[in-house]
N, C-alpha and C. Protein backbone atom coordinates (compact mmCIF):
# COMPACT_ATOMS: atom_id res chain seq x y z
N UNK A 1 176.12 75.02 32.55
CA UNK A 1 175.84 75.38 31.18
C UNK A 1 176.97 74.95 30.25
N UNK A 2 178.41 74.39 30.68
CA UNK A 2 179.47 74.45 29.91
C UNK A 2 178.93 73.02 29.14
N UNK A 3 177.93 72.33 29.63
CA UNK A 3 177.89 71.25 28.53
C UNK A 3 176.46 71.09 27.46
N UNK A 4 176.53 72.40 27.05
CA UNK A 4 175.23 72.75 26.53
C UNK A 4 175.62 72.24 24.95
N UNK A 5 174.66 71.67 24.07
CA UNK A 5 175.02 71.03 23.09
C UNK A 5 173.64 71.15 22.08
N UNK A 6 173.75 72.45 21.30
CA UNK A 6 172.76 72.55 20.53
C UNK A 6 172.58 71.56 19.11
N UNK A 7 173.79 70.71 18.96
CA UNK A 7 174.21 69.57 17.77
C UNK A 7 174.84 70.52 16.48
N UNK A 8 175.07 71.61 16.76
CA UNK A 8 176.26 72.79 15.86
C UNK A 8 177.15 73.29 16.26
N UNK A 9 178.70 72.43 16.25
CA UNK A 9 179.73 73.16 17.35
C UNK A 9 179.94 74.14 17.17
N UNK A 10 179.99 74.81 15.88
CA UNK A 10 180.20 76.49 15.59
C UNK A 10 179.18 77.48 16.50
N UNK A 11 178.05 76.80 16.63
CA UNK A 11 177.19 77.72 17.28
C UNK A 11 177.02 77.38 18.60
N UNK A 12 177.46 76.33 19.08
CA UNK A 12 177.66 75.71 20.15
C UNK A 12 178.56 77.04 21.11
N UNK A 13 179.87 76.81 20.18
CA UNK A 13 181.25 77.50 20.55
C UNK A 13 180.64 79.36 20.84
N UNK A 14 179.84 79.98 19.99
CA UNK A 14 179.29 81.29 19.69
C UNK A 14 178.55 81.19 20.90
N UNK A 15 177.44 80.46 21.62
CA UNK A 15 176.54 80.44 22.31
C UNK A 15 177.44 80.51 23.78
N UNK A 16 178.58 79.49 24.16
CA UNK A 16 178.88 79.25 24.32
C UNK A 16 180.10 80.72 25.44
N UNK A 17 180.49 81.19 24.43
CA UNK A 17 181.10 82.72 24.44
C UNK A 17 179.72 83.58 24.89
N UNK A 18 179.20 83.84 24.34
CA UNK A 18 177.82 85.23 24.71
C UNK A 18 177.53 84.56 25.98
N UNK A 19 177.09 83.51 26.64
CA UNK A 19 176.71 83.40 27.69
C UNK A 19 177.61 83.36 29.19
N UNK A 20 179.06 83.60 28.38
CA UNK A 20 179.81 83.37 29.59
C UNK A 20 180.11 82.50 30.15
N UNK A 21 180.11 81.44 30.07
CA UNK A 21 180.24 79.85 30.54
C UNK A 21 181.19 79.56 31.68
N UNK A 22 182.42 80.24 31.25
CA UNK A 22 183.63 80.07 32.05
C UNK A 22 183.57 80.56 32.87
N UNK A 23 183.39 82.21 32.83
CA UNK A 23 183.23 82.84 34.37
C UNK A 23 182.23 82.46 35.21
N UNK A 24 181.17 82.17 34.36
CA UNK A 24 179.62 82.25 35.33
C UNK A 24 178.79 80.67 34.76
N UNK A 25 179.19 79.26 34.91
CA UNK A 25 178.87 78.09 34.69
C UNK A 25 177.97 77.76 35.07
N UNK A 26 177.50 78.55 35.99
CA UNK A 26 176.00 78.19 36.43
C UNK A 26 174.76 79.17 36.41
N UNK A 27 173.67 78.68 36.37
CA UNK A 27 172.19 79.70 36.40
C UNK A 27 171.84 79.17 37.41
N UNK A 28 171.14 80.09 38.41
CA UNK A 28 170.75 79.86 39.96
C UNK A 28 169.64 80.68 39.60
N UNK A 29 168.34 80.01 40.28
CA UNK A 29 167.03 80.78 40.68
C UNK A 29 166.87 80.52 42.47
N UNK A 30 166.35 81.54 42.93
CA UNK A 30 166.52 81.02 44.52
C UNK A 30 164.73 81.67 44.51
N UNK A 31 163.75 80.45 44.88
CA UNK A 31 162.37 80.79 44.99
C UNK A 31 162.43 81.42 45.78
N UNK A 32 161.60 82.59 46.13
CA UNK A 32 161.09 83.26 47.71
C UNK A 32 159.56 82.52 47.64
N UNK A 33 158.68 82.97 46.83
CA UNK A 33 157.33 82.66 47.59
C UNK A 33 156.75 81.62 46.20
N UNK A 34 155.85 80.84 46.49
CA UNK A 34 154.89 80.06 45.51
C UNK A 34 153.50 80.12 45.98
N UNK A 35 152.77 80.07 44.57
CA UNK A 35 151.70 80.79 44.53
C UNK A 35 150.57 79.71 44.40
N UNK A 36 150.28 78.22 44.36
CA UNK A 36 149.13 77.36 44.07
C UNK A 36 148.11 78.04 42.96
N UNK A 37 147.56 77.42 42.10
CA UNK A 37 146.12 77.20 41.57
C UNK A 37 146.14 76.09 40.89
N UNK A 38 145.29 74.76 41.42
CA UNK A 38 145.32 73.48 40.54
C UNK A 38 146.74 73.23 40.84
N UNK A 39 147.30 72.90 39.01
CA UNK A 39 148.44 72.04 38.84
C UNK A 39 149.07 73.42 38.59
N UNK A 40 149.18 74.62 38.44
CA UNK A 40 149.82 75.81 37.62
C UNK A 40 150.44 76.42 39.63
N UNK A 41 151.94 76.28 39.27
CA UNK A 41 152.61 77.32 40.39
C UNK A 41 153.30 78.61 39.72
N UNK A 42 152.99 79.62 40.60
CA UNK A 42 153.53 80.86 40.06
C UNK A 42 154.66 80.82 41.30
N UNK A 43 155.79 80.81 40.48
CA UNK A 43 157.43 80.74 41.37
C UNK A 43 157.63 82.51 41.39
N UNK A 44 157.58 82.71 42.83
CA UNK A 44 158.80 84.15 42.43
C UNK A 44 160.27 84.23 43.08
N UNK A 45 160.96 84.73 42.68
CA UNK A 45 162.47 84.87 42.98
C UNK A 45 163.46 85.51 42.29
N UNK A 46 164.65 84.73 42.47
CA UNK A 46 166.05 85.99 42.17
C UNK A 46 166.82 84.76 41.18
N UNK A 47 166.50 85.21 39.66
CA UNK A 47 167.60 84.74 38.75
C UNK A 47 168.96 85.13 38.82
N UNK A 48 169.75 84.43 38.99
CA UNK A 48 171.08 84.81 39.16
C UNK A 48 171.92 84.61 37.85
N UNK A 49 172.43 85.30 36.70
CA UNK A 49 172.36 84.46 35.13
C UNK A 49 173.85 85.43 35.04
N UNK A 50 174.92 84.66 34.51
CA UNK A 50 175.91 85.96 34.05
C UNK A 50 176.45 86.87 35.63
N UNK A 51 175.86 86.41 36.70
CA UNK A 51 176.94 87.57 37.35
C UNK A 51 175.64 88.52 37.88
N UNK A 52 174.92 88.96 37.06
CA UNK A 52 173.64 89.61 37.68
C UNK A 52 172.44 88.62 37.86
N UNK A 53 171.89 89.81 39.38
CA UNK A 53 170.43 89.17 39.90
C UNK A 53 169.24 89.99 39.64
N UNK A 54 168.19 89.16 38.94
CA UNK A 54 167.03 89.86 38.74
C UNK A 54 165.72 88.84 39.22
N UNK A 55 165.43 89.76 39.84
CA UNK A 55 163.94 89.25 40.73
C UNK A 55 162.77 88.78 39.29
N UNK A 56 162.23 87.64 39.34
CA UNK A 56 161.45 87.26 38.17
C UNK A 56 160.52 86.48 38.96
N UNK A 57 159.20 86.44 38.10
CA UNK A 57 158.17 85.54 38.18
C UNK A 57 158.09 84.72 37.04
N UNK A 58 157.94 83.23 37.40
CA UNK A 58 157.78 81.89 36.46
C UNK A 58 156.67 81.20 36.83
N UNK A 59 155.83 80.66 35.80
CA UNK A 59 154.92 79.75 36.14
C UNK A 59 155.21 78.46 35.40
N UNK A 60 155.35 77.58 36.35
CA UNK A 60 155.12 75.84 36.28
C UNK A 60 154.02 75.26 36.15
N UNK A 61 153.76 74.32 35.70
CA UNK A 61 152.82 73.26 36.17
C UNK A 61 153.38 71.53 36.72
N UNK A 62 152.82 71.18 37.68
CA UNK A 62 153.03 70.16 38.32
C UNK A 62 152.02 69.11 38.10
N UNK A 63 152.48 68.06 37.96
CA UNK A 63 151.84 66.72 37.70
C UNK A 63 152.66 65.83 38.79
N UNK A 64 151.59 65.11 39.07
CA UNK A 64 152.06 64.27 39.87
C UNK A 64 151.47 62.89 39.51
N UNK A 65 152.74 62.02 39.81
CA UNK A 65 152.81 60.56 38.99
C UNK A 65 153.10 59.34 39.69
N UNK A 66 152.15 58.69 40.57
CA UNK A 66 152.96 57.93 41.28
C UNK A 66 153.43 58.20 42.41
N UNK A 67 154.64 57.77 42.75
CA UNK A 67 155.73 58.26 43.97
C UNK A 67 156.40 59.96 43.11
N UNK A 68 155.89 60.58 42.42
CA UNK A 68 157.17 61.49 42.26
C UNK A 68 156.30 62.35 41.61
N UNK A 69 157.21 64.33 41.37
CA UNK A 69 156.01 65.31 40.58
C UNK A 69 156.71 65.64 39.48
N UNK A 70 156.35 65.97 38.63
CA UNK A 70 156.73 66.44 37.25
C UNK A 70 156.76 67.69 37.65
N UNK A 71 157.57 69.05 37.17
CA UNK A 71 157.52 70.22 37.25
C UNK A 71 158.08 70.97 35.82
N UNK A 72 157.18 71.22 35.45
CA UNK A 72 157.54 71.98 33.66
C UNK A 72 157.37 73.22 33.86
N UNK A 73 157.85 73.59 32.97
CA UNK A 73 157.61 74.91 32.13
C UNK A 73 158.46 75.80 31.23
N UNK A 74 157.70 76.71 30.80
CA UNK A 74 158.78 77.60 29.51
C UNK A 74 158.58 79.49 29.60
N UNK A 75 159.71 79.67 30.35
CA UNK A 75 159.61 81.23 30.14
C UNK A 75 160.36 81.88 29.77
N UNK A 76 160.43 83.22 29.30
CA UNK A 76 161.29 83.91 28.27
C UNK A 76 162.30 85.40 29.40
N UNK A 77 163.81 85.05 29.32
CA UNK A 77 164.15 85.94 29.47
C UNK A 77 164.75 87.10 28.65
N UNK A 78 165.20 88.16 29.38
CA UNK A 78 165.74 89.28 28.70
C UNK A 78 166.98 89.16 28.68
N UNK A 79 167.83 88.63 27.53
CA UNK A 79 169.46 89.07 27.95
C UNK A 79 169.88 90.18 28.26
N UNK A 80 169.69 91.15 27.70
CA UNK A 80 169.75 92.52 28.28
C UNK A 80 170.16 93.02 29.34
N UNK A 81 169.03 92.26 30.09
CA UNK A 81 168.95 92.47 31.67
C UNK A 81 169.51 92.05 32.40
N UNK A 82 170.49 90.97 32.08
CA UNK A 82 171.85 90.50 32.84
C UNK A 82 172.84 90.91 31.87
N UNK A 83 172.73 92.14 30.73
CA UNK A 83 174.26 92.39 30.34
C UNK A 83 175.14 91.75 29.65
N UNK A 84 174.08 90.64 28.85
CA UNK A 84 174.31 90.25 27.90
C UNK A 84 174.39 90.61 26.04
N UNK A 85 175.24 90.89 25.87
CA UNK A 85 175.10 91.69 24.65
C UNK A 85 174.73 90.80 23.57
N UNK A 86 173.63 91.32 22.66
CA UNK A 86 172.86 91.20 21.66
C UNK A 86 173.48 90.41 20.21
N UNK A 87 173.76 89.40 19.78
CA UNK A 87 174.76 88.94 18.38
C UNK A 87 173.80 89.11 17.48
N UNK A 88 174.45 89.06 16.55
CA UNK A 88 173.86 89.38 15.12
C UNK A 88 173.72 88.59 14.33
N UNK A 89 172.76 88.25 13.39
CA UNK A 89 173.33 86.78 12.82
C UNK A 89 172.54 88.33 11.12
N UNK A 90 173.51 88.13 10.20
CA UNK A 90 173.16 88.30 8.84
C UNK A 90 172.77 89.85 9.03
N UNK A 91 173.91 90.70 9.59
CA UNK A 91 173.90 92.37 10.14
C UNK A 91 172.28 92.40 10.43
N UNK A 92 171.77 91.88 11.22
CA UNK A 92 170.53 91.80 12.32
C UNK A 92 170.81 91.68 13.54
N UNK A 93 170.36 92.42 14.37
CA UNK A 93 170.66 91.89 16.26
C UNK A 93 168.96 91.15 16.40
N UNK A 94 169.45 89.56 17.15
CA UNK A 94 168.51 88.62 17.18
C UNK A 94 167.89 89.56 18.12
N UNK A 95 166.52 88.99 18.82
CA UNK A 95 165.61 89.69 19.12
C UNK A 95 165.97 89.11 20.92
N UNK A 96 165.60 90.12 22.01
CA UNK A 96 166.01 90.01 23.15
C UNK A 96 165.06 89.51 24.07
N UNK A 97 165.43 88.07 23.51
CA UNK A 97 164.69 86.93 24.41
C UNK A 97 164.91 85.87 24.12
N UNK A 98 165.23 85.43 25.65
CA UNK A 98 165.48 83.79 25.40
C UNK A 98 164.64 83.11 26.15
N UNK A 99 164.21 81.99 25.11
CA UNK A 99 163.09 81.46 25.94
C UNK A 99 164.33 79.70 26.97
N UNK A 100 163.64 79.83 27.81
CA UNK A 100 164.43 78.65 28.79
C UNK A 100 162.99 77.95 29.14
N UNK A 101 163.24 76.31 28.82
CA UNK A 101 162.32 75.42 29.22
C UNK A 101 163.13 74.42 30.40
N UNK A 102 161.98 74.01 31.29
CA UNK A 102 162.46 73.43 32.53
C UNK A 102 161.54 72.55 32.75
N UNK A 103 162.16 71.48 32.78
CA UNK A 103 162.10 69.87 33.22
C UNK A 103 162.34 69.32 34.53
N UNK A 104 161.56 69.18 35.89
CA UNK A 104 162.31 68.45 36.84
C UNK A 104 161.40 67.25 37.29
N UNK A 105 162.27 66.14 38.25
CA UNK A 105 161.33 65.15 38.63
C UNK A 105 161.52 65.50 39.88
N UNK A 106 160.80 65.01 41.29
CA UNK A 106 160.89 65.43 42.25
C UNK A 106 160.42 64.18 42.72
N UNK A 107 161.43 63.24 43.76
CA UNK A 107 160.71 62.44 44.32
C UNK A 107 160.55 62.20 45.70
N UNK A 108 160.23 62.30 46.54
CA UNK A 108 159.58 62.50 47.99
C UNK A 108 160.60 61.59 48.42
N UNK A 109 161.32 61.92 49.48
CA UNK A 109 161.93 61.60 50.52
C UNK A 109 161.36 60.52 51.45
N UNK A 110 162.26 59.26 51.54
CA UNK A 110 161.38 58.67 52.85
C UNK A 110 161.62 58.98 54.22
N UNK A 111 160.59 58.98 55.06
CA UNK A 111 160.91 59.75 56.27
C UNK A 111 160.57 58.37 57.30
C-alpha cells in the first residue's frame, strides 16, 4: 500500500497515515472456500488489514480470455472493524466504508 497514489500528495500523505502503511504495508486476504455460479465467485476468508483479521465474504466475477482469467470486483469495507479511526474532512466524520476494487489476471501454468 506504501505506493498508493491518489494524484493529491496532501491527501496521499493523510491516507497514507490513517491506513498505517509503515507498520502494516500490506493487505492479505487468505480464501478458505469458493462458491461457483456462472462467471460470479463468492470468495470467503480472513482479511488481514491494519494488524486485525476479519473473516469476510467477496464476490468476483471471472472472465476468461484466451490463455488467461480476468478476476474483478468491488466490495466495501468497514474501517472500524480493523480499528481504524474515522477522519473528518469539514468537522464531519466521512462515512465508514471503504469501497476496494480488484483487478487480477491469472494465467495457467504450463504443466
Amino acid at each position: 500500500m506504501a505506493d498508493f497514489d491518489s494524484g493529491n500528495e496532501n491527501r496521499d500523505a493523510h491516507a497514507l497515515e490513517l491506513l498505517d502503511v509503515f507498520d502494516f504495508p500490506n493487505v492479505r486476504f487468505l480464501a478458505k472456500k469458493f462458491t461457483q455460479s456462472g462467471q460470479q465467485v463468492v470468495m470467503q476468508g480472513l482479511l488481514q488489514f491494519r494488524g486485525v483479521s476479519r473473516d469476510i465474504s467477496v464476490t468476483m466475477t471471472v472472465e476468461p480470455a484466451l490463455d488467461q482469467y480476468k478476476v474483478f470486483g468491488v466490495f466495501t469495507v468497514q474501517p472500524t472493524l480493523f480499528d481504524m479511526p474515522l477522519p473528518s474532512f469539514m468537522l464531519k466524520d466521512i462515512d465508514d466504508a471503504l469501497e476496494v476494487e480488484v483487478s487480477l489476471m491469472f494465467i495457467p501454468s504450463e504443466q
